[in-house]
Protein backbone atom coordinates (compact mmCIF):
# COMPACT_ATOMS: atom_id res chain seq x y z
CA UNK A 1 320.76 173.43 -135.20
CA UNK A 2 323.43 175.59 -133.62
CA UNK A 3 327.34 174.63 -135.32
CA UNK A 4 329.07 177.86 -134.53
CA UNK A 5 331.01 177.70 -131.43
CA UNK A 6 330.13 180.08 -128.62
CA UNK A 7 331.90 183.05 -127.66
CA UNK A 8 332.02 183.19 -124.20
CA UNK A 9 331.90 186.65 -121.94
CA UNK A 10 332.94 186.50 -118.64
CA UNK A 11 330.81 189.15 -116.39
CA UNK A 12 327.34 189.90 -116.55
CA UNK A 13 327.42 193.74 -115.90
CA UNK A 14 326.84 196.70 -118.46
CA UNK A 15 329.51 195.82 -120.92
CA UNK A 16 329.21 191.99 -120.69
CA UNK A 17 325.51 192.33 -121.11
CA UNK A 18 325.88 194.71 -124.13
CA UNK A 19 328.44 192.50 -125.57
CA UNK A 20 326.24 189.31 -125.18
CA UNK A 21 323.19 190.92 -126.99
CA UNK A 22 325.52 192.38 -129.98
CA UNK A 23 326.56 188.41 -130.25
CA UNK A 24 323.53 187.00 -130.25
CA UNK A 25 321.34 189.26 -132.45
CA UNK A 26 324.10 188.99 -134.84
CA UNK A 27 323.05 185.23 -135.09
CA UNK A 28 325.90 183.29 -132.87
CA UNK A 29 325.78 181.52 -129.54
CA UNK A 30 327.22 183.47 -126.69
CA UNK A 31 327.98 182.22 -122.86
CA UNK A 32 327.77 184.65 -119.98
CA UNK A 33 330.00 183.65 -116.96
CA UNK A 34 328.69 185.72 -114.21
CA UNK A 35 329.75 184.68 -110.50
CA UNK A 36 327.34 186.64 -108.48
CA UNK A 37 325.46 184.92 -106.26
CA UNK A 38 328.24 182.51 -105.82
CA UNK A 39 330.36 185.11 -105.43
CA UNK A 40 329.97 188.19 -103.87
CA UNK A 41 331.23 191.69 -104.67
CA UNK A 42 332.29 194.65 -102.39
CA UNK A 43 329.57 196.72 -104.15
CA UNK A 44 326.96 194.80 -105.72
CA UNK A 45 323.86 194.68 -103.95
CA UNK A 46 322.02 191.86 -105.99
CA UNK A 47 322.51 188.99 -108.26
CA UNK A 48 320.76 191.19 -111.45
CA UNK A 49 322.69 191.40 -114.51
CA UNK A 50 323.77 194.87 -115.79
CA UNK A 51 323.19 196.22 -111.87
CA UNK A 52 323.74 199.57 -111.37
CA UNK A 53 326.26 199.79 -108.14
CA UNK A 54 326.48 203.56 -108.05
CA UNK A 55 324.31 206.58 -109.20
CA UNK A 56 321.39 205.31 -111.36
CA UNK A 57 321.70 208.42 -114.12
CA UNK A 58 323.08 207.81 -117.80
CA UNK A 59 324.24 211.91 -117.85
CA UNK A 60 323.57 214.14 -120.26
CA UNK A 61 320.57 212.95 -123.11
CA UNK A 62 321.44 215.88 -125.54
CA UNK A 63 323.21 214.34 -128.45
CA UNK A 64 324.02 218.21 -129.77
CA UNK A 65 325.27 220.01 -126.66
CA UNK A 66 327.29 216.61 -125.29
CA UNK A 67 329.32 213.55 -126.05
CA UNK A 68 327.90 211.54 -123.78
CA UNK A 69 324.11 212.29 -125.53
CA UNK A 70 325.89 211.87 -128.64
CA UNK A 71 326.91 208.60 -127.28
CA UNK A 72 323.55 207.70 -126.29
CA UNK A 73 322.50 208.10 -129.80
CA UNK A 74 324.82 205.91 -131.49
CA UNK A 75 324.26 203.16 -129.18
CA UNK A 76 320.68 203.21 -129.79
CA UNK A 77 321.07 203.49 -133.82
CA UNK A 78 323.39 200.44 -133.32
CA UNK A 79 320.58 198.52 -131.78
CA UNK A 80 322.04 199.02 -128.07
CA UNK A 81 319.95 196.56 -125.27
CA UNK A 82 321.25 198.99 -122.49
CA UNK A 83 319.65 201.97 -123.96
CA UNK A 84 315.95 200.11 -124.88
CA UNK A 85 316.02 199.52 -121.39
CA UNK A 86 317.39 202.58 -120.35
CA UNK A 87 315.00 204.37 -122.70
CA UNK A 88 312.19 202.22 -121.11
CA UNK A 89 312.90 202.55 -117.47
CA UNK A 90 313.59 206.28 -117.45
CA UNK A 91 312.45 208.56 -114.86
CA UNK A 92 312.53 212.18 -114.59
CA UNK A 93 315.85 214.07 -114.70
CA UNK A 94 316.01 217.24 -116.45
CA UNK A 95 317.80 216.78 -119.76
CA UNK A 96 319.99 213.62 -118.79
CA UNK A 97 318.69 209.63 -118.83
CA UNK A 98 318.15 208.57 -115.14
CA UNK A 99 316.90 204.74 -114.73
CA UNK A 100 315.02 203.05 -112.27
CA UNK A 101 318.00 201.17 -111.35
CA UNK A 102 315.82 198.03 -110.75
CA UNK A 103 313.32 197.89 -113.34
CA UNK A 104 316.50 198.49 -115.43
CA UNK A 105 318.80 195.63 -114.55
CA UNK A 106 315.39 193.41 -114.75
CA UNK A 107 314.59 194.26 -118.23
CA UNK A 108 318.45 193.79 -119.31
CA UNK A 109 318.08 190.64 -118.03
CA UNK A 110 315.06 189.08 -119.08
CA UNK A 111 315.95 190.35 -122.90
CA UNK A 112 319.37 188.03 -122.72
CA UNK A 113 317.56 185.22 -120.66
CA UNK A 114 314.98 184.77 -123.35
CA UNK A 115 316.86 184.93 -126.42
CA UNK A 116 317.80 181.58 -127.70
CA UNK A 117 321.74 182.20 -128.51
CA UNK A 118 322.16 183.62 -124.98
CA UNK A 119 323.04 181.52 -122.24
CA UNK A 120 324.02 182.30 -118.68
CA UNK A 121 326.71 180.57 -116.19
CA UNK A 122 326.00 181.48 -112.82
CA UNK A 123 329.61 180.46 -111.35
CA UNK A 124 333.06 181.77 -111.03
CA UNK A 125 336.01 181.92 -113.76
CA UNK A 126 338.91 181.28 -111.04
CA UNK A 127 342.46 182.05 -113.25
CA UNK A 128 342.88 182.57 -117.30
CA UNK A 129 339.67 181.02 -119.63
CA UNK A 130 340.32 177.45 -120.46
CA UNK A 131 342.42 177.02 -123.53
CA UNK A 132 339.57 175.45 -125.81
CA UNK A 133 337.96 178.99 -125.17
CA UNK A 134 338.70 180.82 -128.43
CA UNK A 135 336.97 183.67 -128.46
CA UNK A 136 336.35 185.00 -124.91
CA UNK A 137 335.64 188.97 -123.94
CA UNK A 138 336.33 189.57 -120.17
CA UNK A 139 334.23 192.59 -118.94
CA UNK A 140 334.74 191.53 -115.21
CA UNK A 141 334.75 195.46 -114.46
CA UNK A 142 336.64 197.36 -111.71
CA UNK A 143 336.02 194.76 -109.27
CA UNK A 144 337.49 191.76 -111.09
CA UNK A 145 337.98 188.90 -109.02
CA UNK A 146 341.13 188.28 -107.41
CA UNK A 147 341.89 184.58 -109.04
CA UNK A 148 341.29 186.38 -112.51
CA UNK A 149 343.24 189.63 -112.10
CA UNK A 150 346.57 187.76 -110.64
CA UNK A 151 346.22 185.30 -113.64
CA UNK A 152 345.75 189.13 -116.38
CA UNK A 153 348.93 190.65 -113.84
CA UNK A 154 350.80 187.45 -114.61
CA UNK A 155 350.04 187.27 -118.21
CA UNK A 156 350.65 190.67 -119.19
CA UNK A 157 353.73 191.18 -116.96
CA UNK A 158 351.70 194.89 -115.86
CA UNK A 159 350.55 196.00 -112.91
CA UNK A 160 346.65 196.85 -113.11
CA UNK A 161 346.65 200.26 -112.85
CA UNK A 162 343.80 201.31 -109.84
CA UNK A 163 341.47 204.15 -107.91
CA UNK A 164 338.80 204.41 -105.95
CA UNK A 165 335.19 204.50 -106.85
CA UNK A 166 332.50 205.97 -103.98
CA UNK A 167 328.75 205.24 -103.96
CA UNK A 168 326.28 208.35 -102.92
CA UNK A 169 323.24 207.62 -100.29
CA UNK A 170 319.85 207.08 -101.30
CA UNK A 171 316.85 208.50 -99.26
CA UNK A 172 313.47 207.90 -99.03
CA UNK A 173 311.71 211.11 -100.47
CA UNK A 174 308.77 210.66 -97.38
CA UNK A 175 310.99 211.66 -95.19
CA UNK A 176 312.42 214.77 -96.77
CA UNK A 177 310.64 218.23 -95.52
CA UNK A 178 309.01 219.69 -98.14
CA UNK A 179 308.01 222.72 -96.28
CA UNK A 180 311.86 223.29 -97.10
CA UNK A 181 313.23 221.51 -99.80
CA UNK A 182 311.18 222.25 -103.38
CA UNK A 183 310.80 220.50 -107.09
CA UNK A 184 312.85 222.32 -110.06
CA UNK A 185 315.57 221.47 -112.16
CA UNK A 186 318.09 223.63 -112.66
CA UNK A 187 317.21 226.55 -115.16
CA UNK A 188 313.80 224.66 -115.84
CA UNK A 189 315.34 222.06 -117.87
CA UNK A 190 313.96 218.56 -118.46
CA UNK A 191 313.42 215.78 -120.69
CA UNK A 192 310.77 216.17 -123.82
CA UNK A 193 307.14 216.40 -122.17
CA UNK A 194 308.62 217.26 -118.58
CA UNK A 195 307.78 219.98 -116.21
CA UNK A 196 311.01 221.14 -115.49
CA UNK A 197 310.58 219.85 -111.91
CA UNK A 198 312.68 216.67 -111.48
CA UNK A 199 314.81 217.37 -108.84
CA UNK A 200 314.53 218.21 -105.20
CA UNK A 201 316.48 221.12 -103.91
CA UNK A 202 317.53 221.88 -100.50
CA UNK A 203 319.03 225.38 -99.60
CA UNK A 204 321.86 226.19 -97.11
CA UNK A 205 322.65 229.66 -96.14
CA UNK A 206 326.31 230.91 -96.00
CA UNK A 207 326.25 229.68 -92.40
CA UNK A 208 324.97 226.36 -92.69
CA UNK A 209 327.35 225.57 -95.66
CA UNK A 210 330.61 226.61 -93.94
CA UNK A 211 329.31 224.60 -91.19
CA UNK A 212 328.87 221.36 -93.37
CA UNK A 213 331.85 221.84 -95.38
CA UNK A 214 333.88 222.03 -91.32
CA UNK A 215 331.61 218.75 -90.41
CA UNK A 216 332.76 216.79 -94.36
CA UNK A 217 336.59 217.72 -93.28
CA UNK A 218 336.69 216.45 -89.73
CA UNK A 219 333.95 213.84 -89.99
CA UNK A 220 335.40 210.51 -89.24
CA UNK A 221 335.91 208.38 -92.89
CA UNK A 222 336.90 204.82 -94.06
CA UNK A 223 340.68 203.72 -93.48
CA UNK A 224 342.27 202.03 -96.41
CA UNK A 225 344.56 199.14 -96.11
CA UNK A 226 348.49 199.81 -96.45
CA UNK A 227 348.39 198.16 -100.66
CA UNK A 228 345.31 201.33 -100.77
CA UNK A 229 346.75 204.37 -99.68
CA UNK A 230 348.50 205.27 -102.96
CA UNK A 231 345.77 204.40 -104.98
CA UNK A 232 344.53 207.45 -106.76
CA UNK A 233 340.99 208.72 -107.42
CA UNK A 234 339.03 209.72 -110.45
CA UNK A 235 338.65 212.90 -111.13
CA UNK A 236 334.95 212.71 -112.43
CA UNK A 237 333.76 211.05 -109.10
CA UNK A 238 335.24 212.16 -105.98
CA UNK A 239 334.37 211.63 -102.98
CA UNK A 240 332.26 215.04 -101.82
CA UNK A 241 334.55 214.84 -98.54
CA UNK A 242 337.54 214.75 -100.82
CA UNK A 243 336.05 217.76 -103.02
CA UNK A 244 335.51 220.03 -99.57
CA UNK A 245 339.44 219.67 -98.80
CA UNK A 246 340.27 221.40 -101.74
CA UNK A 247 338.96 224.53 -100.92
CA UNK A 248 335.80 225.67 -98.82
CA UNK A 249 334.33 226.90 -102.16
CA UNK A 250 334.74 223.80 -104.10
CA UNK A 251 331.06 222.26 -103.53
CA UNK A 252 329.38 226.07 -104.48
CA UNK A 253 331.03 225.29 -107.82
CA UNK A 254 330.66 222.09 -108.34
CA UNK A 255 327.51 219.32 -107.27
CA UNK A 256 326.48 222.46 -104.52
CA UNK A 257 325.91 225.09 -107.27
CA UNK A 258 323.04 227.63 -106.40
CA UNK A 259 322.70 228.85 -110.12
CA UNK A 260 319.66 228.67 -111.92
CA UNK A 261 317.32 227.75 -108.75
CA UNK A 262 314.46 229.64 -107.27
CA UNK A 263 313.06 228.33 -103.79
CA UNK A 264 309.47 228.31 -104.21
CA UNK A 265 308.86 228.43 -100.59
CA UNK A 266 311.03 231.74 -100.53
CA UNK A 267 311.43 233.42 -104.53
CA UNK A 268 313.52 236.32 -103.16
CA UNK A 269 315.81 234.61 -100.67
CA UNK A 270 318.89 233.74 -102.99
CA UNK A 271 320.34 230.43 -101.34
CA UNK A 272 323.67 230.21 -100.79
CA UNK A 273 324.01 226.72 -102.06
CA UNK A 274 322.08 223.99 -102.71
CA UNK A 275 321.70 220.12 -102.57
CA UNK A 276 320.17 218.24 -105.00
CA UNK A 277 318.64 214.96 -105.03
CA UNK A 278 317.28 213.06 -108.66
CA UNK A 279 314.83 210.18 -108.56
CA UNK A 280 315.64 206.84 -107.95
CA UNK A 281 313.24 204.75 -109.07
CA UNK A 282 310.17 204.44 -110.88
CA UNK A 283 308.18 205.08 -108.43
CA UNK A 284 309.50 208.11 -107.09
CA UNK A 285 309.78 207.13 -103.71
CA UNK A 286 313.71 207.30 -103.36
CA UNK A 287 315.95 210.11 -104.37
CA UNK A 288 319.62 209.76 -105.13
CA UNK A 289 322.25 212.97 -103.44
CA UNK A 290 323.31 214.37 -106.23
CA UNK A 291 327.39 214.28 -106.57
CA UNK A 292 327.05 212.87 -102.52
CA UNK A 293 329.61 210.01 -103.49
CA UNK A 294 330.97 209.74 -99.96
CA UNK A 295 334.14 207.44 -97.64
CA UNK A 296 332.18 208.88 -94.32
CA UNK A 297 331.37 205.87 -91.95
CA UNK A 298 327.99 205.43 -92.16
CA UNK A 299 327.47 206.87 -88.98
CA UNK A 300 328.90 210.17 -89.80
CA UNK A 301 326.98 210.06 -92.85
CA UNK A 302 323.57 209.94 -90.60
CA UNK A 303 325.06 212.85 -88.44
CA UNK A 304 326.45 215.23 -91.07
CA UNK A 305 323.91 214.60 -93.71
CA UNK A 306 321.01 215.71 -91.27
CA UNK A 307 322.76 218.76 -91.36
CA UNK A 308 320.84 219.54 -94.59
CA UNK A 309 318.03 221.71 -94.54
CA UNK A 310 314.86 219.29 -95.12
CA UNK A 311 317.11 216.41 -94.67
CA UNK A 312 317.31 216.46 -90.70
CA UNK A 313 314.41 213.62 -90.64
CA UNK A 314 315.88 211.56 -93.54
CA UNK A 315 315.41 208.24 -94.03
CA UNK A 316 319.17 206.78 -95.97
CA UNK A 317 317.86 203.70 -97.13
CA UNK A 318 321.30 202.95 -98.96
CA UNK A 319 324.59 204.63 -97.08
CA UNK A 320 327.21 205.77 -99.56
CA UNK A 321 330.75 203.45 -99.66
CA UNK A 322 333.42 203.77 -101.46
CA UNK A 323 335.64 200.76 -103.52
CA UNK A 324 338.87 199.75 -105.47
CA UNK A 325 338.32 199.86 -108.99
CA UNK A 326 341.25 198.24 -111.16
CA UNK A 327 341.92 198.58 -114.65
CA UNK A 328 344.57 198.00 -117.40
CA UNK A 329 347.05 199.92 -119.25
CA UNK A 330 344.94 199.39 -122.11
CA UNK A 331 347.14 201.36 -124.65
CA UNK A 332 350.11 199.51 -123.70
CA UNK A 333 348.45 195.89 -123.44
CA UNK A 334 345.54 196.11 -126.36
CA UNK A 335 345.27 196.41 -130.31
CA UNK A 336 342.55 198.62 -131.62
CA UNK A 337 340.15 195.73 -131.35
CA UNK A 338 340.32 195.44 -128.13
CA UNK A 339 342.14 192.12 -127.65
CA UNK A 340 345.48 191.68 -125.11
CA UNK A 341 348.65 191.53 -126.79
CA UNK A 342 349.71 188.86 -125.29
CA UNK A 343 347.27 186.65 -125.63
CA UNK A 344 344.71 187.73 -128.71
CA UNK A 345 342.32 185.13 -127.84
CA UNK A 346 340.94 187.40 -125.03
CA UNK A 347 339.61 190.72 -125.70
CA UNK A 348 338.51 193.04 -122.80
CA UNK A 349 335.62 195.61 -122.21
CA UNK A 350 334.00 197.57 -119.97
CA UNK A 351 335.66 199.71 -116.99
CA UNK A 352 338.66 197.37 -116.66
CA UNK A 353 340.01 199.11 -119.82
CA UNK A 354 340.09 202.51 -118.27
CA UNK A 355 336.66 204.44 -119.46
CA UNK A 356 334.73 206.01 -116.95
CA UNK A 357 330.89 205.56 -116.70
CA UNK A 358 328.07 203.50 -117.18
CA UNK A 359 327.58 204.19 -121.07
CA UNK A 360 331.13 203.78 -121.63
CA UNK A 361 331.75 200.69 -120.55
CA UNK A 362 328.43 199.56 -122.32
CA UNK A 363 329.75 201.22 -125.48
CA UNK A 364 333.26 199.35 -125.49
CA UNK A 365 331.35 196.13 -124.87
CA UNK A 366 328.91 197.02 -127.95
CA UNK A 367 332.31 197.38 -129.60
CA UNK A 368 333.96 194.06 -128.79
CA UNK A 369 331.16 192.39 -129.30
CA UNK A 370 330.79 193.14 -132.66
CA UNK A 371 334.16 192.91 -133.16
CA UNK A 372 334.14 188.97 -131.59
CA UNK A 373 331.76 188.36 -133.88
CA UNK A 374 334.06 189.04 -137.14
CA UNK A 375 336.34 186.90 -136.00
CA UNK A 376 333.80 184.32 -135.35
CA UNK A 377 332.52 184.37 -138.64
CA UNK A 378 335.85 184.64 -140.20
CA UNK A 379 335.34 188.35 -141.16
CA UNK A 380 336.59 191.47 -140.13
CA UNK A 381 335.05 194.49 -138.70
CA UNK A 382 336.30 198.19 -139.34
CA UNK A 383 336.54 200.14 -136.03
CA UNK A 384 333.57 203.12 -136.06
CA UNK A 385 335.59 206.03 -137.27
CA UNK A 386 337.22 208.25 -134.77
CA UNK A 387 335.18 211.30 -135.41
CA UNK A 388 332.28 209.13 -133.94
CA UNK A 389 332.01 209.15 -130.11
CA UNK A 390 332.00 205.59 -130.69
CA UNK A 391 335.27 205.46 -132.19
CA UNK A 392 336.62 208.69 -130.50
CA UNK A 393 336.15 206.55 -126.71
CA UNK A 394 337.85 203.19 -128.40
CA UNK A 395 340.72 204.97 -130.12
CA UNK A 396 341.60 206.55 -127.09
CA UNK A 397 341.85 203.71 -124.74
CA UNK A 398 344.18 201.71 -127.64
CA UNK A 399 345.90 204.41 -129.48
CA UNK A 400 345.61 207.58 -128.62
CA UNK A 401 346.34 208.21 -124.74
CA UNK A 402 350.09 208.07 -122.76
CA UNK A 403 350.21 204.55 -121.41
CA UNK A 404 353.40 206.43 -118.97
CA UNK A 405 349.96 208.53 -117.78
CA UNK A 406 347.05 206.68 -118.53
CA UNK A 407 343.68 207.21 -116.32
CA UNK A 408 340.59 206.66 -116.87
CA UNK A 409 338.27 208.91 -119.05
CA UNK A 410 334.97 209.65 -119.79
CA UNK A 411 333.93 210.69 -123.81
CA UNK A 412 334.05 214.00 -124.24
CA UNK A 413 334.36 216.11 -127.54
CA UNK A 414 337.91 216.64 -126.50
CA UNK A 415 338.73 213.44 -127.70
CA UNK A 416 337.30 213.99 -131.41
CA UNK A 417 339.19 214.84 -134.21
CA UNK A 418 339.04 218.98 -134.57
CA UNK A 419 336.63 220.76 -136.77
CA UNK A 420 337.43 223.10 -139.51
CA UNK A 421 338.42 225.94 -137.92
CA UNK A 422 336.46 228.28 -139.88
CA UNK A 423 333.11 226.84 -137.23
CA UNK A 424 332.05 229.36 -134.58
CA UNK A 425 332.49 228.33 -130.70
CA UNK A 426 329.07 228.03 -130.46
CA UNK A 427 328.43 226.06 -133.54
CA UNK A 428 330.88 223.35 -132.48
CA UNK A 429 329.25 220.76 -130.48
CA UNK A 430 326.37 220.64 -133.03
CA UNK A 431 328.63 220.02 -135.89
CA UNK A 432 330.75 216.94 -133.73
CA UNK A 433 327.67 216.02 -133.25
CA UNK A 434 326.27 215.89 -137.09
CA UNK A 435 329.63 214.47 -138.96
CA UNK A 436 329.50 211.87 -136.09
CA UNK A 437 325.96 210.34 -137.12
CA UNK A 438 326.49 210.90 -140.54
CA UNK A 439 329.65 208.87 -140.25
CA UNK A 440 327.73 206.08 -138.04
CA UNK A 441 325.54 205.68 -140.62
CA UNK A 442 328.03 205.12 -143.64
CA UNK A 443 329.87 202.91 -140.82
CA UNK A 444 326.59 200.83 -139.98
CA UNK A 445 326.37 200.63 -143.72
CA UNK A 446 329.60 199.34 -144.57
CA UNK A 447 329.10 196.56 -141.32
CA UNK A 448 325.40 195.50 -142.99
CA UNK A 449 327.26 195.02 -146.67
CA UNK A 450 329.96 193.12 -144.86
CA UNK A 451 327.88 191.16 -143.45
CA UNK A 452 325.85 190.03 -146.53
């Protein structure tokens, strides 16, 4: 018989998922409040638990060469449910961890339906968690709803800080020309037992580029509301419209780069740039635009995107968008375990504390689950030390960054403490990336012990 009182998460998304799981295998009840389907979202598509709104790839897989890899690899050595399912839904994509975004969400959700300590509230938390609600992580996300952000404004005295997010267009890989576009990834690379051929590439010339890069400018885009216009974007996901202003170059050296592609319909034609599209889905029937995160009206999506060699036939079976995504001034309203200030009995995770990506906001709810736990049980839990990615992400969002200029960040090996200096350039990441799971495990070592 169950005597430990629940901790109760409210959103059913990466984080809140992740959270839930930590709770539960650690042997206490947990309740997830999730409002979808009785309330809607401007991006969600379905009613799934940990759904994937935007892109469905995890980055980078390499725990040597990058922090987010590295980050994969904790998760999974801390007994992460986002990357078994991840791990178990993959689908080709070069070197990084792409999901079939469906047979994902379906598997995260089964796990936390059939374990016994999980259950799941399909219905709304209007305003602040009841006060007999002790121990409650809110991992709501960057679309939080309204009733529940104006009660988190009102509490904390802040304004939530805010940009926008944009979606990229999925097409049906049918209807792509393949007498154009051709299978590589870029300098051959791909997962362990791949072929080096998970993407599809289509080629512009110099004049078909300049031409798409005149048709992203003018093309006619989404209008944002008077409250929007200020509202800033992040960096890491741009809209590709927003990237083309910059410069005409700016695509050729970013999501548009050329380098380390051969067309195999053409070996000595050298293309001036190139689109990419990754796999969607298990299947392989539908192919996400690589970096195609768009605020084109869907129509001028249809009109410029045919514009792409072997895409003039496409078939978009999701349009791209774009969204407000809110989050707090977590360094100015958290402690380093995660809980608001002004009010410790809620602790936060996810996007809405200002990290940027799908394995972030997993990671920080991995964290404050395990850290809602200790206080549970009376206990306390150590944060991962900061030469972790783990604890390099958390201590960033609590400690380390300028709430006056706080935005949000993915991990990167910028945020870990330096190296002796004595290591070579291009010995570093490999060395971040060994005193990080060496410390893990002495961490995950002290947390077992503590737990005995």
């Amino acid at each position: 018989m169950v005597t430990t009182a629940s901790i109760h998460i409210i959103g059913g998304g990466l984080a809140g998922s992740e959270a839930a799981w930590q709770i539960a295998q650690a042997g206490v009840p947990v309740v997830i409040h999730e409002m979808r389907p009785v309330r809607g979202t401007e991006a969600h598509m379905t009613d799934s638990l940990a759904e994937l709104v935007c892109s469905n790839s995890f980055r980078s897989d390499d725990p040597e060469k990058n922090a987010v890899g590295l980050l994969h690899e904790e998760m999974r050595r801390c007994g992460s449910l986002i990357m078994q399912a991840g791990d178990a839904h993959r689908v080709p994509a070069g070197s990084a961890l792409a999901v079939d975004r469906h047979g994902f969400s379906a598997a995260v959700q089964a796990a936390l339906e059939d374990h016994p300590l999980v259950t799941i509230d399909r219905a709304e938390v209007a305003g602040l968690p009841p006060d007999d609600w002790d121990n409650v992580i809110i991992a709501t996300g960057p679309l939080t709803s309204p009733a529940l952000a104006d009660a988190i404004r009102g509490l904390t005295g802040e304004d939530s800080l805010a940009f926008f997010d944009a979606i990229a267009p999925i097409v049906a890989k049918d209807s792509v020309d393949m007498n154009v576009a051709w299978f590589q990834s870029r300098y051959d690379k791909s997962a362990p037992g791949g072929d080096g051929k998970d993407y599809l590439n289509c080629p512009m010339t110099k004049e078909q580029y300049l031409a798409f890069i005149d048709a992203l400018v003018t093309g006619d885009k989404t209008d944002f509301k008077d409250w929007e216009k200020d509202t800033p974007y992040f960096e890491g996901c741009l809209p590709i419209e927003v990237m083309a202003e910059r410069g005409p170059e700016t695509l050729r050296f970013g999501p548009m780069k050329p380098v380390g592609l051969t067309n195999s319909h053409q070996p000595d034609v050298k293309a001036y740039a190139v689109v990419q599209l990754r796999q969607d889905n298990a299947l392989g029937t539908l192919y996400n635009m690589v970096g195609f995160q768009t605020k084109l009206k869907h129509g001028e999506q249809k009109r410029v995107f045919a514009t792409i060699p072997g895409l003039e036939n496409a078939t978009f079976v999701r349009l791209g968008g774009i969204h407000r995504n809110t989050f707090l001034n977590s360094p100015l309203l958290l402690d380093e375990r995660l809980r608001l200030k002004a009010m410790p009995r809620l602790r936060f995770a996810g996007q809405i504390t200002g990290v940027e990506g799908y394995i972030e906001s997993a990671a920080i709810g991995l964290l404050a689950g395990r850290f809602a736990v200790a206080d549970r049980l009376s206990g306390h839990q150590d944060a991962p030390p900061t030469t972790t990615a783990l604890g390099a992400l958390l201590n960033h969002i609590t400690l380390g960054a300028d709430a006056t200029t706080f935005q949000p960040m993915n991990v990167n090996f910028g945020l870990f403490p330096p190296l002796d200096t004595r290591t070579k350039r291009k010995e570093r990441k490999p060395a971040y990336a060994q005193r990080a799971l060496a410390d893990l495990a002495v961490w995950l070592g002290g947390v077992r012990e503590a737990a005995e």
